[in-house]
Protein backbone atom coordinates (compact mmCIF):
# COMPACT_ATOMS: atom_id res chain seq x y z
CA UNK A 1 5.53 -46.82 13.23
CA UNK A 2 8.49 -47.97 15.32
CA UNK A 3 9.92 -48.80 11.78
CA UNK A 4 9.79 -45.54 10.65
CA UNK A 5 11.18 -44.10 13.69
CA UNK A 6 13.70 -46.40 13.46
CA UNK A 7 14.75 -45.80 9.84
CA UNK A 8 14.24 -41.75 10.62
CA UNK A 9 16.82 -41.84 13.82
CA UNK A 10 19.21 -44.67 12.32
CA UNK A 11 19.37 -42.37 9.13
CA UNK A 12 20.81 -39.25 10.89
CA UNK A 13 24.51 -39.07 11.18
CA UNK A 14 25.92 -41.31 14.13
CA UNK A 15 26.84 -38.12 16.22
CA UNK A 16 22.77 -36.72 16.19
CA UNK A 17 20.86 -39.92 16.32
CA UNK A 18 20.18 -39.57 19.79
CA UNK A 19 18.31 -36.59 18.47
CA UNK A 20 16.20 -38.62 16.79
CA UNK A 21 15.26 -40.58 19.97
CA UNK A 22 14.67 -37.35 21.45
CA UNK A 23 12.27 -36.52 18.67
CA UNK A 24 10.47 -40.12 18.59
CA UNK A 25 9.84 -40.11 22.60
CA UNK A 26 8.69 -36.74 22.10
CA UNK A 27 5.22 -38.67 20.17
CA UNK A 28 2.46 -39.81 22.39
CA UNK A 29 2.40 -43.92 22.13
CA UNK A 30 6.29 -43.91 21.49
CA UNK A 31 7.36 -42.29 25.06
CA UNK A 32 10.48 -42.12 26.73
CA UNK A 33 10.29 -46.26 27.07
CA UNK A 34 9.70 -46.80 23.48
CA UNK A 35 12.47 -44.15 22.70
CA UNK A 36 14.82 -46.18 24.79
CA UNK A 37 14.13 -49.52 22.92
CA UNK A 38 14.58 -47.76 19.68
CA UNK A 39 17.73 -46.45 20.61
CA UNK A 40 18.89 -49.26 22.30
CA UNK A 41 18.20 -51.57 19.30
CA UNK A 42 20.08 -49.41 16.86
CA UNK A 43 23.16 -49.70 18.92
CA UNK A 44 23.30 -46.39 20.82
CA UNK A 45 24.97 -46.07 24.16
CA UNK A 46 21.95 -46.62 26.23
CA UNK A 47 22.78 -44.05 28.85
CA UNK A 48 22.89 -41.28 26.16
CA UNK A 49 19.24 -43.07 24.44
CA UNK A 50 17.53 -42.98 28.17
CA UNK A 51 18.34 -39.45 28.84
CA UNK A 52 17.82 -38.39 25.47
CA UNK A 53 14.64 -39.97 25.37
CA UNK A 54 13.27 -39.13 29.01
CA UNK A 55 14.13 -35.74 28.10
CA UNK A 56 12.03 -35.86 24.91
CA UNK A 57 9.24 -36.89 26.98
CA UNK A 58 9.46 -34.78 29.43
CA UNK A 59 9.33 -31.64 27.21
CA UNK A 60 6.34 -32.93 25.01
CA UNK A 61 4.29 -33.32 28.27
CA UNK A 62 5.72 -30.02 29.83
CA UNK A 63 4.00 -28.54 26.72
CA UNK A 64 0.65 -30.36 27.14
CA UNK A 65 0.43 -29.54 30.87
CA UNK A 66 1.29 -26.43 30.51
CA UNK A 67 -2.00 -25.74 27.45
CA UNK A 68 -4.13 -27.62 29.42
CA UNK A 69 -3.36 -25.47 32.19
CA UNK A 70 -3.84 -22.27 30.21
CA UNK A 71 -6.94 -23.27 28.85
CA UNK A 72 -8.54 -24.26 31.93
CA UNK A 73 -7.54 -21.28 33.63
CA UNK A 74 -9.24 -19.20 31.13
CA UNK A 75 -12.27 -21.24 30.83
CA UNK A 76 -13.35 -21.60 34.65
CA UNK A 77 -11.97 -17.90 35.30
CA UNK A 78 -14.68 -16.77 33.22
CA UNK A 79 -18.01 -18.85 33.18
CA UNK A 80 -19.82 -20.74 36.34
CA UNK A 81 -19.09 -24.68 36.59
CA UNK A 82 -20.63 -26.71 34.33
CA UNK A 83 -22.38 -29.97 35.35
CA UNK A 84 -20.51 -33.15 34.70
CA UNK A 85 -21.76 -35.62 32.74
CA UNK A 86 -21.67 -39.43 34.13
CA UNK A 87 -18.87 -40.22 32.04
CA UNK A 88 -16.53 -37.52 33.34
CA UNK A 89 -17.88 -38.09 36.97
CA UNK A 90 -16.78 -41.77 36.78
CA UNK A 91 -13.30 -40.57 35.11
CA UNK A 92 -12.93 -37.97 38.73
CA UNK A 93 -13.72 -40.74 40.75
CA UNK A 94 -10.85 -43.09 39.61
CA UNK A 95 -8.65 -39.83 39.71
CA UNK A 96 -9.67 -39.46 43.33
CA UNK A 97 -9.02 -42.50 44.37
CA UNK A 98 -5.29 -43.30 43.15
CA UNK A 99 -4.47 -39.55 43.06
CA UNK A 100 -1.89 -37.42 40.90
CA UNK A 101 1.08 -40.09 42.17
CA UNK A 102 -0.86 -43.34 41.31
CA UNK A 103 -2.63 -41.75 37.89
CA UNK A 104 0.72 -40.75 36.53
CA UNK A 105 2.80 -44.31 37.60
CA UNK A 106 -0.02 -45.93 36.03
CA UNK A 107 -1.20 -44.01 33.43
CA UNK A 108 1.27 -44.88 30.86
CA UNK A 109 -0.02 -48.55 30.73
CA UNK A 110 -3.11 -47.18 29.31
CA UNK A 111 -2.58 -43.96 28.13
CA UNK A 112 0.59 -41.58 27.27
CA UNK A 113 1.73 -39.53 29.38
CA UNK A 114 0.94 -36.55 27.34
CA UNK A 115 -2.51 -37.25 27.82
CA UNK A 116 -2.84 -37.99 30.98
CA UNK A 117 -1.07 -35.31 32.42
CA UNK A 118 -3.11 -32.91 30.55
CA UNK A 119 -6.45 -34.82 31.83
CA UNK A 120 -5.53 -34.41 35.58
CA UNK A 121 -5.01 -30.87 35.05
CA UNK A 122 -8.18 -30.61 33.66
CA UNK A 123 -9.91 -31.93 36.64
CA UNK A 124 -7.98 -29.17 38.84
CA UNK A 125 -4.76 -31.18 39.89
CA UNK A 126 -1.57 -29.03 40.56
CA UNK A 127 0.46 -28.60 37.68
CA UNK A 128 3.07 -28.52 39.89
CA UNK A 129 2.04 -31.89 41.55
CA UNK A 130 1.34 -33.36 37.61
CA UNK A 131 4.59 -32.58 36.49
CA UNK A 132 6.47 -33.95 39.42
CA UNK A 133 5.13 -37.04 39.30
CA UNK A 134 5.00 -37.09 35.51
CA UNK A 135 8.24 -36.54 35.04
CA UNK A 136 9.48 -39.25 38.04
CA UNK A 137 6.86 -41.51 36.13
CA UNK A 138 8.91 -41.01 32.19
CA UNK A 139 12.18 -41.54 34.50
CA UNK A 140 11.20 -44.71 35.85
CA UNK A 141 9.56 -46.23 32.42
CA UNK A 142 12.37 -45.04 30.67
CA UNK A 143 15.18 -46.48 32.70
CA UNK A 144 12.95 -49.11 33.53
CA UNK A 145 12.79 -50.70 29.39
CA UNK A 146 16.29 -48.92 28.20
CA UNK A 147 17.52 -51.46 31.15
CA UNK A 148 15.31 -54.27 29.76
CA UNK A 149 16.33 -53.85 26.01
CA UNK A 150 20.00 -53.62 26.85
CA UNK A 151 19.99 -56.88 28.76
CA UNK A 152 17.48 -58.59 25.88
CA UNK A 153 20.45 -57.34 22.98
CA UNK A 154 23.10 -58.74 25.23
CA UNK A 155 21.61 -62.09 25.64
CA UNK A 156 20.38 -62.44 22.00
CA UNK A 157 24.28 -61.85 20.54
């Protein structure tokens, strides 16, 4: 996959690839730290390749948190609270306990960000609250392994 994305963004003229690293952080898996390596490898200014890919990110989870907002809204304005099963109880209980802050620093080393964002505002965090921290989470991995990649291609020429 990171091929592909590769040979998509490398392929568009030198002025709009960091479009294309917009577009390939935009996909859950790739994120905003996977957008940054691509870029990064291909020879892009790295400044340009982090923002362009924490801001493809950013809006792909904007757009999850903001459907899984608008569907839970709907659903619990108009039917009683369902019982939770035992799996979805034990998935509350480790959202307790590390919270909106911990959930979205974390997340990303299991899940994308996409997905976990949407998740938390399924259980009733603030979508305010889940895309503050979401967003301060794509920063941080995104600066965080456009850093790393720049300093690996300098020491490997």
């Amino acid at each position: 996959m990171y091929d592909t994305l590769s040979n998509f963004t490398s392929g568009l003229p030198e002025l709009l690839q960091w479009v294309g690293v917009m577009l390939a952080a935009a996909i859950p898996f790739v994120e905003s730290y996977g957008g940054s390596v691509i870029g990064v490898i291909l020879g892009i200014n790295p400044v340009v390749v982090i923002v362009a890919a924490i801001i493809g990110n950013v809006v792909s989870m904007l757009i999850f948190v903001l459907s899984a907002h608008g569907v839970r809204s709907k659903v619990t304005g108009r039917s009683e609270p369902k019982p939770e099963s035992a799996r979805r109880e034990k998935l509350r209980a480790r959202f307790d306990r590390y919270g909106v802050a911990g959930v979205s620093l974390l997340g990303q080393t299991i899940l994308p960000s996409q997905i976990t964002s949407a998740a938390m505002v399924s259980f009733g965090a603030s979508k305010n609250a889940v895309i503050l921290w979401q967003t301060i989470s794509i920063i941080i991995w995104g600066v965080a392994f456009g850093v790393l990649a720049t300093f690996g291609i300098t020491i490997l020429r």
